[in-house]
Protein backbone atom coordinates (compact mmCIF):
# COMPACT_ATOMS: atom_id res chain seq x y z
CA UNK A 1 16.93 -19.90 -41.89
CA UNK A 2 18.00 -20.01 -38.30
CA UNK A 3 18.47 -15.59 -38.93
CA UNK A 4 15.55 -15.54 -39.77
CA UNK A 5 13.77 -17.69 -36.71
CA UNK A 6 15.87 -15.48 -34.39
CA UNK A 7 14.56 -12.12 -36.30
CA UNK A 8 10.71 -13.87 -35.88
CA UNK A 9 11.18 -14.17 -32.37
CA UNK A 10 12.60 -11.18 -31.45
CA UNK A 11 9.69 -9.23 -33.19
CA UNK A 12 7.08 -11.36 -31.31
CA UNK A 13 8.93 -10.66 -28.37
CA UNK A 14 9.00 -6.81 -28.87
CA UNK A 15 6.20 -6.59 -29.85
CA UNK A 16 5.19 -8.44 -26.32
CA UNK A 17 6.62 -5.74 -24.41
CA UNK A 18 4.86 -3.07 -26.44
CA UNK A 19 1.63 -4.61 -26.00
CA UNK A 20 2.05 -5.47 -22.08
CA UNK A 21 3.18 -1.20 -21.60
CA UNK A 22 0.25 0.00 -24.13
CA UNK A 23 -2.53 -2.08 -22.61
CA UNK A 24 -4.04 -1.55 -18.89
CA UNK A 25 -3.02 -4.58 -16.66
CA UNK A 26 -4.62 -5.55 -13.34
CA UNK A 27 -2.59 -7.61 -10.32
CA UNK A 28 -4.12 -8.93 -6.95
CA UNK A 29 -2.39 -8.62 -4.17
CA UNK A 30 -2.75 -10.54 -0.54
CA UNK A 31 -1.93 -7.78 1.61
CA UNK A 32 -0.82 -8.75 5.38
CA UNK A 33 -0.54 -6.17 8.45
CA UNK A 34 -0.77 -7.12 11.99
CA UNK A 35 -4.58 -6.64 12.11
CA UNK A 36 -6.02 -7.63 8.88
CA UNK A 37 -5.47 -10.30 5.62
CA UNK A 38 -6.83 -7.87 2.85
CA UNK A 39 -7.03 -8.15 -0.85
CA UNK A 40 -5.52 -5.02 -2.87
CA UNK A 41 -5.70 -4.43 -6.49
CA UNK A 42 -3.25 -2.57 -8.98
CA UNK A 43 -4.58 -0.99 -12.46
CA UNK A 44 -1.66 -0.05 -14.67
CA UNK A 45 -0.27 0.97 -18.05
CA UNK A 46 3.13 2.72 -18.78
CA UNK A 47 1.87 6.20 -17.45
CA UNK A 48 -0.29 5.72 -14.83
CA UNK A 49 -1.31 3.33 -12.03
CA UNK A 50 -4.28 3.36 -9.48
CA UNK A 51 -3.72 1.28 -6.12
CA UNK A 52 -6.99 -0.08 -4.01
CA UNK A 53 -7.23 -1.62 -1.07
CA UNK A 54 -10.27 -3.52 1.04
CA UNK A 55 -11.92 -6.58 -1.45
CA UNK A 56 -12.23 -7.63 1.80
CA UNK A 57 -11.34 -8.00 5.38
CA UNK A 58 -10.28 -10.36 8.05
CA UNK A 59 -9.11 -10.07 11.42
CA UNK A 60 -5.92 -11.36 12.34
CA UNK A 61 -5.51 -10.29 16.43
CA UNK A 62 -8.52 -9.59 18.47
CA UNK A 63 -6.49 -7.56 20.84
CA UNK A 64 -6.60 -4.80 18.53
CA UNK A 65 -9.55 -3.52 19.52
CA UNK A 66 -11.33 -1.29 21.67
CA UNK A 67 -12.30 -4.11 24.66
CA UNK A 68 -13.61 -2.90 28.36
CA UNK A 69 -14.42 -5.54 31.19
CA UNK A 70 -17.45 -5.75 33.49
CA UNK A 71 -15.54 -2.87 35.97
CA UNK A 72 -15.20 0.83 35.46
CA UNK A 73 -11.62 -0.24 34.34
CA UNK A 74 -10.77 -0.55 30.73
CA UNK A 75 -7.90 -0.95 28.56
CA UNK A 76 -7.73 0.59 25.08
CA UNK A 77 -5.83 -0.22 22.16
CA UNK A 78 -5.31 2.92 19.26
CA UNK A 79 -4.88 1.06 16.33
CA UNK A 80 -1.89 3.01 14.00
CA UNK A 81 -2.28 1.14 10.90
CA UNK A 82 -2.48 2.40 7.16
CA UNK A 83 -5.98 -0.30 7.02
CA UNK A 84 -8.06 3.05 6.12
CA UNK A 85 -6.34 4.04 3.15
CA UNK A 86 -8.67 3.11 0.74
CA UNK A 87 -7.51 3.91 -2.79
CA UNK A 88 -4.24 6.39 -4.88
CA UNK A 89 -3.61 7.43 -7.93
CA UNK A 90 -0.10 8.26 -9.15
CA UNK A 91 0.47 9.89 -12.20
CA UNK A 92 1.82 13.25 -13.13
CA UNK A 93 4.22 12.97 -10.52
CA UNK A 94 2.02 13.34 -7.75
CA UNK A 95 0.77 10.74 -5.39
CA UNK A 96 -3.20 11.07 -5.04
CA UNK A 97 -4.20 8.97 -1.79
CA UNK A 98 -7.72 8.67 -0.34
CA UNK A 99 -8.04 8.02 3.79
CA UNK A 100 -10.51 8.60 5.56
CA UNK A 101 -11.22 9.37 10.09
CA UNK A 102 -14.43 8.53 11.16
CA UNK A 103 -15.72 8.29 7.68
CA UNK A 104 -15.15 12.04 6.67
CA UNK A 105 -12.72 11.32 3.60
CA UNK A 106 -9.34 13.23 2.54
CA UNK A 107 -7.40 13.27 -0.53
CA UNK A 108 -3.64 13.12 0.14
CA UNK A 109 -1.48 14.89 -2.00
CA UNK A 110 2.40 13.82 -2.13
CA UNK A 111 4.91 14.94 -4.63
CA UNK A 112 6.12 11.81 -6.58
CA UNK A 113 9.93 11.49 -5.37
CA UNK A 114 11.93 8.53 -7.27
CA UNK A 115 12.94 5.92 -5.00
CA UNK A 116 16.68 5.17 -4.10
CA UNK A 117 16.29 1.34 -5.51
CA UNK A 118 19.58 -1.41 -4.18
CA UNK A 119 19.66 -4.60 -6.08
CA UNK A 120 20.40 -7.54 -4.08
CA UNK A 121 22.33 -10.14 -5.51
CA UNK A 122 19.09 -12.62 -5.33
CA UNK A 123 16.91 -14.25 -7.53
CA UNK A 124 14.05 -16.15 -7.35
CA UNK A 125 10.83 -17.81 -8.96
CA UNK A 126 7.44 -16.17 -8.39
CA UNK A 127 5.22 -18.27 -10.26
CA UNK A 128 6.22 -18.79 -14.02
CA UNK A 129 8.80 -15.50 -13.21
CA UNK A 130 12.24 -15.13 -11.97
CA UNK A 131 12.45 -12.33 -9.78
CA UNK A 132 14.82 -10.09 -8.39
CA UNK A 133 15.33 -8.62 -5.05
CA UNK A 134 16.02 -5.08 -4.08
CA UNK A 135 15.71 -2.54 -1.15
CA UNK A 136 14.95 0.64 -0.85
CA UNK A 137 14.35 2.91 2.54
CA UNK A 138 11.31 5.66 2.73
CA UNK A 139 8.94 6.98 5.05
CA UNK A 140 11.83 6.17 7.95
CA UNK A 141 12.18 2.08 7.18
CA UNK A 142 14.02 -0.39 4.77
CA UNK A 143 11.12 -1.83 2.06
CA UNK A 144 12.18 -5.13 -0.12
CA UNK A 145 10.71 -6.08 -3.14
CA UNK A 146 10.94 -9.03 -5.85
CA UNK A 147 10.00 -8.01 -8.78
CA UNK A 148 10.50 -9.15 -12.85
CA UNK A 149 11.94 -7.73 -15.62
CA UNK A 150 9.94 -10.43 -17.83
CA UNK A 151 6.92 -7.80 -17.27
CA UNK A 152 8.37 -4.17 -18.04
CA UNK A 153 6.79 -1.81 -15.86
CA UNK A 154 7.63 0.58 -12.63
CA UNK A 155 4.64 0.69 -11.26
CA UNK A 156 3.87 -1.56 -7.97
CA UNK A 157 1.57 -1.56 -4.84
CA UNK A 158 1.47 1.12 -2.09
CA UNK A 159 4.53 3.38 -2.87
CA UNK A 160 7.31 1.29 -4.30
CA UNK A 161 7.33 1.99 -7.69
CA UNK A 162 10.42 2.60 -9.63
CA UNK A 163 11.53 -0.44 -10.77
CA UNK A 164 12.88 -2.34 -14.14
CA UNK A 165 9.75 -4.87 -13.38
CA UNK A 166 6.68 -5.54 -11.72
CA UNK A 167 6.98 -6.05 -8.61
CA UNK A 168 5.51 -9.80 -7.29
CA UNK A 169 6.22 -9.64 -3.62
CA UNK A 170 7.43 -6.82 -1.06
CA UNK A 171 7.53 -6.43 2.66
CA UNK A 172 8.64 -4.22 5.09
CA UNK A 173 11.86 -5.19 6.98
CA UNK A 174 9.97 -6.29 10.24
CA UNK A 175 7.44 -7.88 8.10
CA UNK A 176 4.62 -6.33 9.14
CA UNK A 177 3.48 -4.94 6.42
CA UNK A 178 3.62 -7.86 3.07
CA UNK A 179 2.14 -7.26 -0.65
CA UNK A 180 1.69 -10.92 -2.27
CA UNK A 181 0.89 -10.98 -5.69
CA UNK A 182 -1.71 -14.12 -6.67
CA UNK A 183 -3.01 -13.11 -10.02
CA UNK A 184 -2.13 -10.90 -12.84
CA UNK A 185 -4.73 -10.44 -16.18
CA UNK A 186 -3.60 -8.29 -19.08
CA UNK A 187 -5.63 -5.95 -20.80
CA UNK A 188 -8.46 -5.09 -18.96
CA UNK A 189 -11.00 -2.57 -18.93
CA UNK A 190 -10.42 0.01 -16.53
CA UNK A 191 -11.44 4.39 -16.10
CA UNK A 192 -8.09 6.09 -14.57
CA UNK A 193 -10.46 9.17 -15.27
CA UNK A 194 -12.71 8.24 -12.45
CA UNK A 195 -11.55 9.81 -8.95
CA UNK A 196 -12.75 11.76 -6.21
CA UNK A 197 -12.70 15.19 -6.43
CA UNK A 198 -14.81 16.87 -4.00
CA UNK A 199 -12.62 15.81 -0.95
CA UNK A 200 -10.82 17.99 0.93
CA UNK A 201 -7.25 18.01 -0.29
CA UNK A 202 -4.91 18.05 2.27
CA UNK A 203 -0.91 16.98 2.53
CA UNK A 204 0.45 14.09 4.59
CA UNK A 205 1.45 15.60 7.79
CA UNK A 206 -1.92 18.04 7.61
CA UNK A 207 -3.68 14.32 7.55
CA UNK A 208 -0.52 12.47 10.04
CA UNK A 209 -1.70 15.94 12.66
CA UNK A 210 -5.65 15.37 12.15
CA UNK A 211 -5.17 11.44 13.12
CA UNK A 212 -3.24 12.66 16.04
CA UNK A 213 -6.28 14.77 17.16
CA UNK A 214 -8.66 12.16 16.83
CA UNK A 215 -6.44 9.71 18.86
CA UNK A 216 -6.60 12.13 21.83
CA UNK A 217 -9.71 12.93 21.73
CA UNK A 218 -10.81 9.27 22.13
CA UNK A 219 -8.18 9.23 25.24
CA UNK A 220 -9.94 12.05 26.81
CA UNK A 221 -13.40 10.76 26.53
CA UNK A 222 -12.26 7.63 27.69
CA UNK A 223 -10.57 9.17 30.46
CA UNK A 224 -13.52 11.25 31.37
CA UNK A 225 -15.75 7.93 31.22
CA UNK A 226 -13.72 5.66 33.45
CA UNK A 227 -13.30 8.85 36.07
CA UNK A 228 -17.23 8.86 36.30
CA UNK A 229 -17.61 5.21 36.81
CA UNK A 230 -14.15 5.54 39.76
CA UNK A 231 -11.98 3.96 37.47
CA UNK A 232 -9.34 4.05 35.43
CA UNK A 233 -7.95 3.82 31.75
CA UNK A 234 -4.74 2.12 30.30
CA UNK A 235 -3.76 3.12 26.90
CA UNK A 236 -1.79 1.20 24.16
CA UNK A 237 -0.95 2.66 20.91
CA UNK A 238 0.54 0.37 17.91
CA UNK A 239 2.72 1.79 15.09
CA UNK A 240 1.24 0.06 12.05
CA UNK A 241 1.67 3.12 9.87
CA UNK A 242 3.52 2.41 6.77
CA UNK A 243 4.97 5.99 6.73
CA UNK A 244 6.87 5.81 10.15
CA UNK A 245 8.51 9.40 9.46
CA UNK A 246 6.94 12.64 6.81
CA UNK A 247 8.53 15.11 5.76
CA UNK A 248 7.61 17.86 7.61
């Protein structure tokens, strides 16, 4: 009798897993930077997984952003921070990413390269989940994530997929970029189909350059502006950018 309990609940339990991988799932994330609280969302089954940022938006430090005084002096602040990635799409091994400067939009195209995944010797309850923690370094800093092997899937928010589980909570090492998850619903309704394809397709460094170029272009105008008025500009640019080094 007890065989045959232990038989029951190991097919319910399989048959769990197969249902979790087979169906789409959908996570919220609170997503904290050093100029925003933002909601993200993550769409997934066991092939693919589509990543969105921007439910909405609120400001976290008022010095980052453009602010002049009543002179012709005026101190600028170029604001490096991934906040205008909007959406990507992994599958295929290929990393689909849509960002946009000054509202002409780009799809980013990255090969899919398996992370290089350390588990820590840490656990931890998420919610009803025990968690583990690992670390993994790309894009020129260290990344840690919790995730669960109780839900069965690689797929996580921004880039750092690749693990046995879900992945609840991750951060950068200097914190200053943090995925919380607050809400998971299985099977769910959701097109992977549906994507942008009359963007211009461009790589990551093509887009990293093209930021650049906007960035000094709003130095020189600036420049130019506090020159006419006999004054003077001070510049300060942040490094919010998830991807601190590309392959180039």
């Amino acid at each position: 009798m007890k065989i045959k309990s232990y038989l029951l609940l190991c097919i319910i339990f399989l048959s769990t897993i197969f249902l979790i991988n087979a169906q789409t799932n959908k996570v919220t994330y609170q997503y904290t930077s050093p100029i925003k609280i933002d909601i993200a969302v993550l769409y997934y089954n066991d092939t693919v997984s589509f990543f969105n940022y921007g439910a909405f938006s609120e400001g976290k430090d008022e010095t980052n952003k453009q602010t002049s005084t009543n002179t012709a002096d005026m101190s600028i602040v170029i604001d490096d921070s991934d906040s205008i990635g909007t959406y990507q799409y992994i599958s295929n091994e290929k990393i689909y990413e849509r960002r946009n400067i000054k509202k002409k939009y780009y799809t980013i195209i990255e090969k899919f390269t398996p992370l290089d995944w350390q588990l820590i010797d840490s656990t931890q309850k998420i919610g009803n989940y025990t968690c583990q923690l690992a670390s993994t370094f790309c894009y020129g800093q260290t990344f840690y994530a919790w995730y669960t092997s109780e839900i069965p899937s690689d797929k996580a928010p921004w880039k750092l997929g690749g693990l046995p589980g879900l992945i609840l909570h991750a951060y950068d090492k200097e914190r200053k970029h943090e995925w919380k998850a607050t809400n998971i619903e299985f099977d769910v309704e959701f097109d992977f189909s549906v994507y942008p394809s009359d963007d211009e397709k461009i790589t990551l460094k093509k887009y990293s350059d093209l930021r650049e170029e906007e960035n000094q272009k709003i130095m020189r105008l600036a420049e130019t502006i506090a020159a006419q008025h006999g004054g003077s500009v001070s510049f300060e640019q942040t490094n919010n950018y998830l991807e601190k080094e590309i392959e180039r």
